[in-house]
C-alpha atoms as a PDB file:
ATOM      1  CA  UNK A   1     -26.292 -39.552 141.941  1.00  0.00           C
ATOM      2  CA  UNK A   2     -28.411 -41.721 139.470  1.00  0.00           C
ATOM      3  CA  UNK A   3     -29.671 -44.879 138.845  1.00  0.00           C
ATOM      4  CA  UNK A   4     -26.449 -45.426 136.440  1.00  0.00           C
ATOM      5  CA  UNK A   5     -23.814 -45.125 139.351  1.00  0.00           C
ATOM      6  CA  UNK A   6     -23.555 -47.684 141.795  1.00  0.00           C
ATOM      7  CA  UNK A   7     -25.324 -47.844 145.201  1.00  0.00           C
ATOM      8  CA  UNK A   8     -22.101 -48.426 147.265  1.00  0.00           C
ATOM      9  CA  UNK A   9     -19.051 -46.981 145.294  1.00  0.00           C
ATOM     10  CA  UNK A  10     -17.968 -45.639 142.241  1.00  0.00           C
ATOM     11  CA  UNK A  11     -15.764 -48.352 140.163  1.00  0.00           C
ATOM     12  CA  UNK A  12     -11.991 -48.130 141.094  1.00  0.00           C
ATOM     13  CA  UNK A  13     -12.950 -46.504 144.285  1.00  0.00           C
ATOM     14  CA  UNK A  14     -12.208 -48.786 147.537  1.00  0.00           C
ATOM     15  CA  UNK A  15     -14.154 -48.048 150.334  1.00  0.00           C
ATOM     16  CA  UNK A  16     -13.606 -49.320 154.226  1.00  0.00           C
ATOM     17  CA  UNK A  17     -16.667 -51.118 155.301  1.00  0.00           C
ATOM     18  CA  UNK A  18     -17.730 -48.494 157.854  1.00  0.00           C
ATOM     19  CA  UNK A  19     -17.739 -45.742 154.686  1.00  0.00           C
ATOM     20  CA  UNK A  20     -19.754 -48.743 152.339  1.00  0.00           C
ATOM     21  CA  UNK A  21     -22.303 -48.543 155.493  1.00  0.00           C
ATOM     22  CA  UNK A  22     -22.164 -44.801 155.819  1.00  0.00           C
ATOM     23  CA  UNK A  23     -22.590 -44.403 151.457  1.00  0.00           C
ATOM     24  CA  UNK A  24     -25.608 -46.729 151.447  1.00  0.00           C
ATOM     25  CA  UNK A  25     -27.165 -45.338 154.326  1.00  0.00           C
ATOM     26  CA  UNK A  26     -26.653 -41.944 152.893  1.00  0.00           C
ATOM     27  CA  UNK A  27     -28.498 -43.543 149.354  1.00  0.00           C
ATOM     28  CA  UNK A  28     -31.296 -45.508 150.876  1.00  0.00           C
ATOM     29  CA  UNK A  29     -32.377 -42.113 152.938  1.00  0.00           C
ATOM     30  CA  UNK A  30     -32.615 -39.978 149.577  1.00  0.00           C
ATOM     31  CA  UNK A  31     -34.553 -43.185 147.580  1.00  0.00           C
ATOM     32  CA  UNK A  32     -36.695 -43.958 149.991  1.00  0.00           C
ATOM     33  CA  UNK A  33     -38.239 -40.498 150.078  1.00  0.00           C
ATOM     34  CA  UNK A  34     -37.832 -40.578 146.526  1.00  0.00           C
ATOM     35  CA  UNK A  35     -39.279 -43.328 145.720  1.00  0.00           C
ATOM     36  CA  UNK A  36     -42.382 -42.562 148.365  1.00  0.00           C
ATOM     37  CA  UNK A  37     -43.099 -39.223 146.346  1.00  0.00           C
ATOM     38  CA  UNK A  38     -42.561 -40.458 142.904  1.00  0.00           C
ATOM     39  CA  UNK A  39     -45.131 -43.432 143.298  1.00  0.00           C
ATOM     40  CA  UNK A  40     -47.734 -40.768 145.071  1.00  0.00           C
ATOM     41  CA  UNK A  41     -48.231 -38.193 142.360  1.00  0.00           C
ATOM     42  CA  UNK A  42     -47.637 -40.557 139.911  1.00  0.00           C
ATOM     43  CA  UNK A  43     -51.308 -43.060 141.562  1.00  0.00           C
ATOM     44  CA  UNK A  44     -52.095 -39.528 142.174  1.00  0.00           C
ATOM     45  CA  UNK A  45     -52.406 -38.209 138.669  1.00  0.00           C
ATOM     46  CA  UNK A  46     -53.372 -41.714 137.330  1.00  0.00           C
ATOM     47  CA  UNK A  47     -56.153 -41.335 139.542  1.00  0.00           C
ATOM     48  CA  UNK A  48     -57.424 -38.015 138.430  1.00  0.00           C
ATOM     49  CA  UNK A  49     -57.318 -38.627 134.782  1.00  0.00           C
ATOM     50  CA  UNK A  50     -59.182 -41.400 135.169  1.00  0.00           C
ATOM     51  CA  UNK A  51     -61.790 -39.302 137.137  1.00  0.00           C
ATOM     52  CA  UNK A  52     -61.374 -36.542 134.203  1.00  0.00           C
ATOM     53  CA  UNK A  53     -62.062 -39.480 131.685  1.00  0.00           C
ATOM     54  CA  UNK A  54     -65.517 -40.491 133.714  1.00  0.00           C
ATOM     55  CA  UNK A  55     -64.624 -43.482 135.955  1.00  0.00           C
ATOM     56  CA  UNK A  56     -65.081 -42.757 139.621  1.00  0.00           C
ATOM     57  CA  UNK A  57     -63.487 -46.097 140.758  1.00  0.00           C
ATOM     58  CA  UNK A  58     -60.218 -44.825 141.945  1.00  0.00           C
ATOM     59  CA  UNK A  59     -61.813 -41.384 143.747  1.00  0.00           C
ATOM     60  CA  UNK A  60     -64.743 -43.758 145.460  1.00  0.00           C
ATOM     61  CA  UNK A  61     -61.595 -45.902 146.815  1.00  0.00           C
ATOM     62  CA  UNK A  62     -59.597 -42.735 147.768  1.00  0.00           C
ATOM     63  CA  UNK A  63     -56.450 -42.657 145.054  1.00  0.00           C
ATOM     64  CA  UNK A  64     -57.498 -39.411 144.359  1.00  0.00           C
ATOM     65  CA  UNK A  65     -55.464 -38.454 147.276  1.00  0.00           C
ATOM     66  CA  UNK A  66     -51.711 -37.147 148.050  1.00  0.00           C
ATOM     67  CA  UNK A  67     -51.262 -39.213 150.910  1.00  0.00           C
ATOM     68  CA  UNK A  68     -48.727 -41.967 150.733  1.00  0.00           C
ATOM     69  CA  UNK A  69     -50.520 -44.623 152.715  1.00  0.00           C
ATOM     70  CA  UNK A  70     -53.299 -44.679 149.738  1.00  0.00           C
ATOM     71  CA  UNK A  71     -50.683 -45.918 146.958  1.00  0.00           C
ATOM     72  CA  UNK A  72     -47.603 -47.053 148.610  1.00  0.00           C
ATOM     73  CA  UNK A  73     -47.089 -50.065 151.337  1.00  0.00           C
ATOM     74  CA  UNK A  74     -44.131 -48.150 153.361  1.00  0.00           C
ATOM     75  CA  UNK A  75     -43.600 -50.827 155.450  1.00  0.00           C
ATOM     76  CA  UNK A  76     -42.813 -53.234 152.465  1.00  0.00           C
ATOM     77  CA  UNK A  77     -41.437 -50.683 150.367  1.00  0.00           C
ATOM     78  CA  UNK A  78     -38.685 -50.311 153.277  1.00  0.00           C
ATOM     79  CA  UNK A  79     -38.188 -54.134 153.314  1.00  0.00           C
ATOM     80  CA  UNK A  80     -37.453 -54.025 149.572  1.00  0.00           C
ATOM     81  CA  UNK A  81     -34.921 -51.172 149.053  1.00  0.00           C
ATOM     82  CA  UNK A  82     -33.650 -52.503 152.224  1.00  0.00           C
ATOM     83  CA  UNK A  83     -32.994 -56.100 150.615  1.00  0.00           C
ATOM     84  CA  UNK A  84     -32.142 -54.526 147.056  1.00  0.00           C
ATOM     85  CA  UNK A  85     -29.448 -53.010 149.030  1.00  0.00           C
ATOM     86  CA  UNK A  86     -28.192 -56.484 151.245  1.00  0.00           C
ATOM     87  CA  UNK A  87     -28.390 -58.816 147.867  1.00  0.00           C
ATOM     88  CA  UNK A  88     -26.436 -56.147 146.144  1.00  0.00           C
ATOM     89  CA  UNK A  89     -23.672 -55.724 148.914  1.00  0.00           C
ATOM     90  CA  UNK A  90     -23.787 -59.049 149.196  1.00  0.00           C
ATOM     91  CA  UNK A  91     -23.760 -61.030 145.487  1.00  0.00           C
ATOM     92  CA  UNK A  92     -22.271 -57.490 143.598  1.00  0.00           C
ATOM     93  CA  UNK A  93     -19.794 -59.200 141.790  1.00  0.00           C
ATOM     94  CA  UNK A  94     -22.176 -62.203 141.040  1.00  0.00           C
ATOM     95  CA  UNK A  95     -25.650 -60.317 140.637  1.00  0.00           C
ATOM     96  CA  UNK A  96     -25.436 -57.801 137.867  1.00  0.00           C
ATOM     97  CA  UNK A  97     -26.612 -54.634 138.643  1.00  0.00           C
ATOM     98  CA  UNK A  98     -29.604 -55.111 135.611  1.00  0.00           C
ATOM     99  CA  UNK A  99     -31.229 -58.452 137.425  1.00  0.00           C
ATOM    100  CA  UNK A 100     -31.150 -56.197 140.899  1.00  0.00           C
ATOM    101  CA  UNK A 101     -32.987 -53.230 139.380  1.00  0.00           C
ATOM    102  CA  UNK A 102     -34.976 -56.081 137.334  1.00  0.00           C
ATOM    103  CA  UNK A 103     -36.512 -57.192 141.038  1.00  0.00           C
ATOM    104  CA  UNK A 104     -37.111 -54.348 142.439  1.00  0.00           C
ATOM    105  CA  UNK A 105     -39.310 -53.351 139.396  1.00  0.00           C
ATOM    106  CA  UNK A 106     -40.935 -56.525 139.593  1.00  0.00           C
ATOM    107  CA  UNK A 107     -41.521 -56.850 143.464  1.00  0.00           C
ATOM    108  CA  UNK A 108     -42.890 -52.804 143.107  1.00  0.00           C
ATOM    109  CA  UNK A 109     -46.387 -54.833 142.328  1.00  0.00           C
ATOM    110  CA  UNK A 110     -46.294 -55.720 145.770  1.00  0.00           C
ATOM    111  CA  UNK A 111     -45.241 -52.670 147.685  1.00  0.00           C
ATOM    112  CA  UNK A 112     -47.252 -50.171 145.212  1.00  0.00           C
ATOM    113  CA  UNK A 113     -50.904 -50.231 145.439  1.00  0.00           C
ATOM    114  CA  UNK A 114     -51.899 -50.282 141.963  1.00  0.00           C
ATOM    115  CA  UNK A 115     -54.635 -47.509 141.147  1.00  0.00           C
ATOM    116  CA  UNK A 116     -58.404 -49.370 140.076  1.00  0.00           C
ATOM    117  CA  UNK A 117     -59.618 -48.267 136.811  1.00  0.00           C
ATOM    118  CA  UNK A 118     -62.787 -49.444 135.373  1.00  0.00           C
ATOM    119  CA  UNK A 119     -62.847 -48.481 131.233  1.00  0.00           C
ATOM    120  CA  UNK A 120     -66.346 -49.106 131.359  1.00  0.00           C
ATOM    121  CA  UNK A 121     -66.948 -45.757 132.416  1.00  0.00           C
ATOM    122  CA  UNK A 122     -64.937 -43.964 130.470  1.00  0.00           C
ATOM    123  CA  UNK A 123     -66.916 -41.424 128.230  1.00  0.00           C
ATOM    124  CA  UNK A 124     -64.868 -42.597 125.719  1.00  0.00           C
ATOM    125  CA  UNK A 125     -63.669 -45.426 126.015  1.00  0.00           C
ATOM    126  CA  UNK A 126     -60.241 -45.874 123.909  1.00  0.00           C
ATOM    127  CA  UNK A 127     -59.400 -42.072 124.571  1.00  0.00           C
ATOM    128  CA  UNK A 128     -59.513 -42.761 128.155  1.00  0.00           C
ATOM    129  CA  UNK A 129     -57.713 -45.746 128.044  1.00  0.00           C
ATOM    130  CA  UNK A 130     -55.301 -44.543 126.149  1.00  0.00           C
ATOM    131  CA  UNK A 131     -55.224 -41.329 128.612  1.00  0.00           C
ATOM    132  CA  UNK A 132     -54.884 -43.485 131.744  1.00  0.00           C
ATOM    133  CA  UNK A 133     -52.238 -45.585 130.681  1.00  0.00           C
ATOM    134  CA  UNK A 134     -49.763 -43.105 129.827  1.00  0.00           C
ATOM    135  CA  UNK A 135     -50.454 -41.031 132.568  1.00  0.00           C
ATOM    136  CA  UNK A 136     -48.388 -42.402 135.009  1.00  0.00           C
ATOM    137  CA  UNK A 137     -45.434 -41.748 132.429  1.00  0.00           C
ATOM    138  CA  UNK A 138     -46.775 -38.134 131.828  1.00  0.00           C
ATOM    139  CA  UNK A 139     -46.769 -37.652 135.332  1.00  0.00           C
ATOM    140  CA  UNK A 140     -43.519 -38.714 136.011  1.00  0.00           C
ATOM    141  CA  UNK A 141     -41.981 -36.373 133.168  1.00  0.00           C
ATOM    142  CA  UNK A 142     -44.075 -33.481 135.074  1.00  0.00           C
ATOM    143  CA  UNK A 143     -42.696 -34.079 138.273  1.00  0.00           C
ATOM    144  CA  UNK A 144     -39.403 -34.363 137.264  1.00  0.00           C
ATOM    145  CA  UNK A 145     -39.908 -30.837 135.620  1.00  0.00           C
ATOM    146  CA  UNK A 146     -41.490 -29.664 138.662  1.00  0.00           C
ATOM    147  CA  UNK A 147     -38.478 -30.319 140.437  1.00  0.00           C
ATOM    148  CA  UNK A 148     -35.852 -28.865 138.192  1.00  0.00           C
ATOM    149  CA  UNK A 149     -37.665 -25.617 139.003  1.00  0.00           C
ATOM    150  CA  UNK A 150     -38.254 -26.337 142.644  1.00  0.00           C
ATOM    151  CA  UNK A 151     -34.084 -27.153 142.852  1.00  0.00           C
ATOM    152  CA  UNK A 152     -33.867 -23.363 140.617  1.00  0.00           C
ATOM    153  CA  UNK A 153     -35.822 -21.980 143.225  1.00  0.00           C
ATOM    154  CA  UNK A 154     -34.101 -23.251 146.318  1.00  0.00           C
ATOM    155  CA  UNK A 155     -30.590 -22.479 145.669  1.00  0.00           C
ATOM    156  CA  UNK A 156     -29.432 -19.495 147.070  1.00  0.00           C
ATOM    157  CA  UNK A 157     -26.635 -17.868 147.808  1.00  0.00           C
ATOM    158  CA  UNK A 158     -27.833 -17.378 151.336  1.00  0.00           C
ATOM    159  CA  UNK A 159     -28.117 -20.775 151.713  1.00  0.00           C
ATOM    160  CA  UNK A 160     -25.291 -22.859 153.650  1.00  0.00           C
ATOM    161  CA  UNK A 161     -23.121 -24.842 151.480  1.00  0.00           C
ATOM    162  CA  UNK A 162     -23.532 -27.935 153.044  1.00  0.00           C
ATOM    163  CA  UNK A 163     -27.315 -28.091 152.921  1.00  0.00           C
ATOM    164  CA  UNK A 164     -26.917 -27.135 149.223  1.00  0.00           C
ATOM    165  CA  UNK A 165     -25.012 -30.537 148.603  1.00  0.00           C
ATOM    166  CA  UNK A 166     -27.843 -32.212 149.874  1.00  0.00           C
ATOM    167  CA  UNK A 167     -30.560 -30.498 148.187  1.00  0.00           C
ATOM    168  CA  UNK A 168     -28.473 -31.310 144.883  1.00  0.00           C
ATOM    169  CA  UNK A 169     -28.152 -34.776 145.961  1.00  0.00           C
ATOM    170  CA  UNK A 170     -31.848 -35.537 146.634  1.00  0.00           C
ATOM    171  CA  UNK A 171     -33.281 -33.731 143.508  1.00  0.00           C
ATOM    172  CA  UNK A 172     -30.819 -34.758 141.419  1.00  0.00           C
ATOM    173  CA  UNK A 173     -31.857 -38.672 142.166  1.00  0.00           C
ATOM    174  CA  UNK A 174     -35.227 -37.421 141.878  1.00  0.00           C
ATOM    175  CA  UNK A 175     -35.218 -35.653 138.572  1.00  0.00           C
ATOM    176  CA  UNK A 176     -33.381 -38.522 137.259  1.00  0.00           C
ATOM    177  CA  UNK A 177     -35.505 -42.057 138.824  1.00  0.00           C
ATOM    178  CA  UNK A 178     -38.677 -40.218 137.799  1.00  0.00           C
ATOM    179  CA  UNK A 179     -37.512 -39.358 133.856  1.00  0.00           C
ATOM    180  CA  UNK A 180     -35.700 -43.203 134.295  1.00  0.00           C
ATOM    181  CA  UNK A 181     -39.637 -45.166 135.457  1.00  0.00           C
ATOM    182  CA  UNK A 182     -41.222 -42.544 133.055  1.00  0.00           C
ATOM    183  CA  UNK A 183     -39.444 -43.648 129.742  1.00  0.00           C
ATOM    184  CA  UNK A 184     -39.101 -47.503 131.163  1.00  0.00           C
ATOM    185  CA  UNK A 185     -43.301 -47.517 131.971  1.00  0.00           C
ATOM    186  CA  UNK A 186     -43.745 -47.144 128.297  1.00  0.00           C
ATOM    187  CA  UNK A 187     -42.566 -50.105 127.064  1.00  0.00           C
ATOM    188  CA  UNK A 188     -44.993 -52.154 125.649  1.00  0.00           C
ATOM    189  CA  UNK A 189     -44.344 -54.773 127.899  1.00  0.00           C
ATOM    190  CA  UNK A 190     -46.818 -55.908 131.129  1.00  0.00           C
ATOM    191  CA  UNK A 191     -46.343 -55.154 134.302  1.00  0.00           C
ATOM    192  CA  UNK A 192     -45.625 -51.574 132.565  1.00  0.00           C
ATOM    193  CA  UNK A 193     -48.346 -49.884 131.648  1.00  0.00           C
ATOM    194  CA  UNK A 194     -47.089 -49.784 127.642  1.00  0.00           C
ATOM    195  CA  UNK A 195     -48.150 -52.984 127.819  1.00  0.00           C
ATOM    196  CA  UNK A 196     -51.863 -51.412 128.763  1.00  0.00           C
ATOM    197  CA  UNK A 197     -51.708 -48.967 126.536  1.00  0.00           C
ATOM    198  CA  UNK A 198     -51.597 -51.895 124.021  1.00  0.00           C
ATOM    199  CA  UNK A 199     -54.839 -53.049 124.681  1.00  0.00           C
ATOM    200  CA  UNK A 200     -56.740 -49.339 123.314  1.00  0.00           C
ATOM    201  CA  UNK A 201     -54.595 -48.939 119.985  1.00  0.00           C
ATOM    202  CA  UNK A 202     -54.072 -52.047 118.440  1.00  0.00           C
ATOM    203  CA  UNK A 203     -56.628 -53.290 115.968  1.00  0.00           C
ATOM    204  CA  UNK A 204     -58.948 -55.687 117.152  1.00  0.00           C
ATOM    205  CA  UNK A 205     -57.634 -58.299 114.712  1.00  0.00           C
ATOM    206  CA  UNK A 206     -54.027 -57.838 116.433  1.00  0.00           C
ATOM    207  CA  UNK A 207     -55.194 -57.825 120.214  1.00  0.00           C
ATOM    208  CA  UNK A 208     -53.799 -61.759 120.771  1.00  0.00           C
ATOM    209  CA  UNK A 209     -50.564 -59.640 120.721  1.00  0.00           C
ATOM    210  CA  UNK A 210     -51.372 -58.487 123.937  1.00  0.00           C
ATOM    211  CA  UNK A 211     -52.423 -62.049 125.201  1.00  0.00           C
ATOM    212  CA  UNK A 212     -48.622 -63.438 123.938  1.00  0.00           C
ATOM    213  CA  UNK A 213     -47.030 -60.422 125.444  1.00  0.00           C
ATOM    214  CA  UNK A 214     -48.243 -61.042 129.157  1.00  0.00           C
ATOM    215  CA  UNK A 215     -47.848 -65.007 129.164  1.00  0.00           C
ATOM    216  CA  UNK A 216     -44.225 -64.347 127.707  1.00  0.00           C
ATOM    217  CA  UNK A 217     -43.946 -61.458 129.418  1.00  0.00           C
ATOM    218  CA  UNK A 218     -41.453 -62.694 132.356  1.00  0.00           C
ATOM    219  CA  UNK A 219     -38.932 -63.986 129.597  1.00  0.00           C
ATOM    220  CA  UNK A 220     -39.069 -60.996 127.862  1.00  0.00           C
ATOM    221  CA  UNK A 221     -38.189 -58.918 130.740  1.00  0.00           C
ATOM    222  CA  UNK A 222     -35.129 -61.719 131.184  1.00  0.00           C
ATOM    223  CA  UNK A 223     -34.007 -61.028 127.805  1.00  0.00           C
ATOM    224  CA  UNK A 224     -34.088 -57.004 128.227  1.00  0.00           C
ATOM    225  CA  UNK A 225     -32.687 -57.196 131.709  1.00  0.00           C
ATOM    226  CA  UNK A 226     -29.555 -59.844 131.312  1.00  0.00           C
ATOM    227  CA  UNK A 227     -29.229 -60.809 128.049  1.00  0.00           C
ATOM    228  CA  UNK A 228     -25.951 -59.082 127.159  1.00  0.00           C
ATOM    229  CA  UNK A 229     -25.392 -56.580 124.146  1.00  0.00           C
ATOM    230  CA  UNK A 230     -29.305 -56.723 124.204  1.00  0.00           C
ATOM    231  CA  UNK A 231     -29.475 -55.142 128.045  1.00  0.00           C
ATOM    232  CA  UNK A 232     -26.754 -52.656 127.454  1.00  0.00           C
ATOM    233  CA  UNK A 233     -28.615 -51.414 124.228  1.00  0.00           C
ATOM    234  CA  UNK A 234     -32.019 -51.119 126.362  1.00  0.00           C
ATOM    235  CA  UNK A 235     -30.671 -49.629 129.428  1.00  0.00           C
ATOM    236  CA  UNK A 236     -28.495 -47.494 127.228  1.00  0.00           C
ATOM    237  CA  UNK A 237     -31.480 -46.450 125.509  1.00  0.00           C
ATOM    238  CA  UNK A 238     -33.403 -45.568 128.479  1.00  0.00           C
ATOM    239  CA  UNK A 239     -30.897 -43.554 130.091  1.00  0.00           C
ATOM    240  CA  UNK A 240     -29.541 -42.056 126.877  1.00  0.00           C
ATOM    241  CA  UNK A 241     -33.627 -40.722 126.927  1.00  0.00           C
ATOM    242  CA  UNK A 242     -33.625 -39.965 130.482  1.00  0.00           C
ATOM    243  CA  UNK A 243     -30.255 -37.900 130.688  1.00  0.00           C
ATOM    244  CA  UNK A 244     -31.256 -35.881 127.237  1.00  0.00           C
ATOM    245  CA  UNK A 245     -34.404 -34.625 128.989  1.00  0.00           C
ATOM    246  CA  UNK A 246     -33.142 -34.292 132.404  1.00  0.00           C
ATOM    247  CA  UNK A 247     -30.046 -31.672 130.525  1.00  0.00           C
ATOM    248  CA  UNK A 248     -33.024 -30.165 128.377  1.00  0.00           C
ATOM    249  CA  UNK A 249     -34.833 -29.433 131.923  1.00  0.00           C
ATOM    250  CA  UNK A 250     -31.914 -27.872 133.302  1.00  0.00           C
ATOM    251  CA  UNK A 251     -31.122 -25.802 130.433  1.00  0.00           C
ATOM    252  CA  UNK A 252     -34.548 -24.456 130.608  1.00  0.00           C
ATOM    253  CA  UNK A 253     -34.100 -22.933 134.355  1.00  0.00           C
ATOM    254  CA  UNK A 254     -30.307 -23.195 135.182  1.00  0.00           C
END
């Protein structure tokens, strides 16, 4: 179960509406967890290379910190999987899948607590900028691998086959929607933090990029998310990226 298959039913598969219930029910209890630990480590990690790079801003604040309440609102996270899932059930066959994913990305400003970093304190400056802003990628690639050899770890013969379903299902969505935000968080786009990145590796004489990029940066994400051929090339690329490192993780342990 990925972000590629669909959160109700598989094309050419009919479903009664007390299964569609029982098949998102069964999805939103495996992302929300999910999505709860992948946003954690990943303000987590962000927060202790920034510490590592000099700038005490997001340990003073307490993001250096496992605990969910310090980077994620629950409460509105829940309210936006929760409508990601009505809208799609709802408008599916007018809504593309791309422009529902597209939202939820965009509405994560609001239910993840974004992670204060202050470059003035870096001991050096574009290193640690550069550091920071690809960390949250980083950190979703090492999670992802993390889990891969949790998942080696946990299946057993001894364990009942039932659980073992579940265990696949949850790790397997896990594995997958961190390698998925990883690769997308690069893109040198704002909100992501490619866009960031931007900022400490482009010349001086080029940084109005950066300036175009987030006042156009809603109409690019338009033209990425809906526009077709040019969505199905960007998703494709993204999960063509995704999958090849999810089967290289697998082949590593499995």
């Amino acid at each position: 179960m990925n972000l590629q298959e669909s959160w109700v039913t598989k094309p050419g598969v009919e479903l009664t509406r007390g299964q569609q219930f029982l098949a998102t029910l069964n999805l939103f209890a495996i992302l929300f967890p999910v999505f709860i630990l992948l946003f954690t480590w990943r303000g987590f990690i962000q927060a202790l290379v920034a510490r590592l790079m000099g700038d005490r801003s997001a340990q003073d604040e307490g993001f250096l910190s496992l605990n969910p309440f310090a980077h994620v609102d629950v409460i509105g996270l829940t309210i936006i999987i929760g409508l990601f899932f009505v809208i799609g059930g709802l408008f599916s066959a007018i809504l593309p899948q791309a422009i529902l994913l597209m939202l939820l990305i965009l509405l994560g400003i609001r239910w993840t607590i974004p992670v204060p970093i202050n470059d003035s304190q870096f001991k050096y400056h574009r290193l640690g900028g550069i550091l920071t802003s690809i960390s949250g990628s980083l950190a979703n690639f090492l999670l992802a691998f993390m889990s891969v050899a949790l998942l080696k770890l946990i299946l057993r013969p001894c364990i009942p086959a039932y659980m073992v379903v579940t265990f696949i299902q949850i790790f397997d969505t896990l594995i997958y929607t961190a390698l998925f935000f990883g690769f997308m968080d690069l893109i040198p786009v704002p909100p992501f933090d490619g866009g960031r990145l931007l900022r400490y590796i482009l010349p001086r004489r080029w940084q109005h990029i950066v300036g175009w990029l987030e006042e156009y940066s809603l109409y690019i994400l338009l033209i990425l998310f809906v526009m077709p051929v040019v969505s199905d090339i960007f998703f494709g690329v993204i999960a063509t990226c995704a999958f090849t490192m999810k089967t290289a993780m697998l082949r590593v342990f499995f």
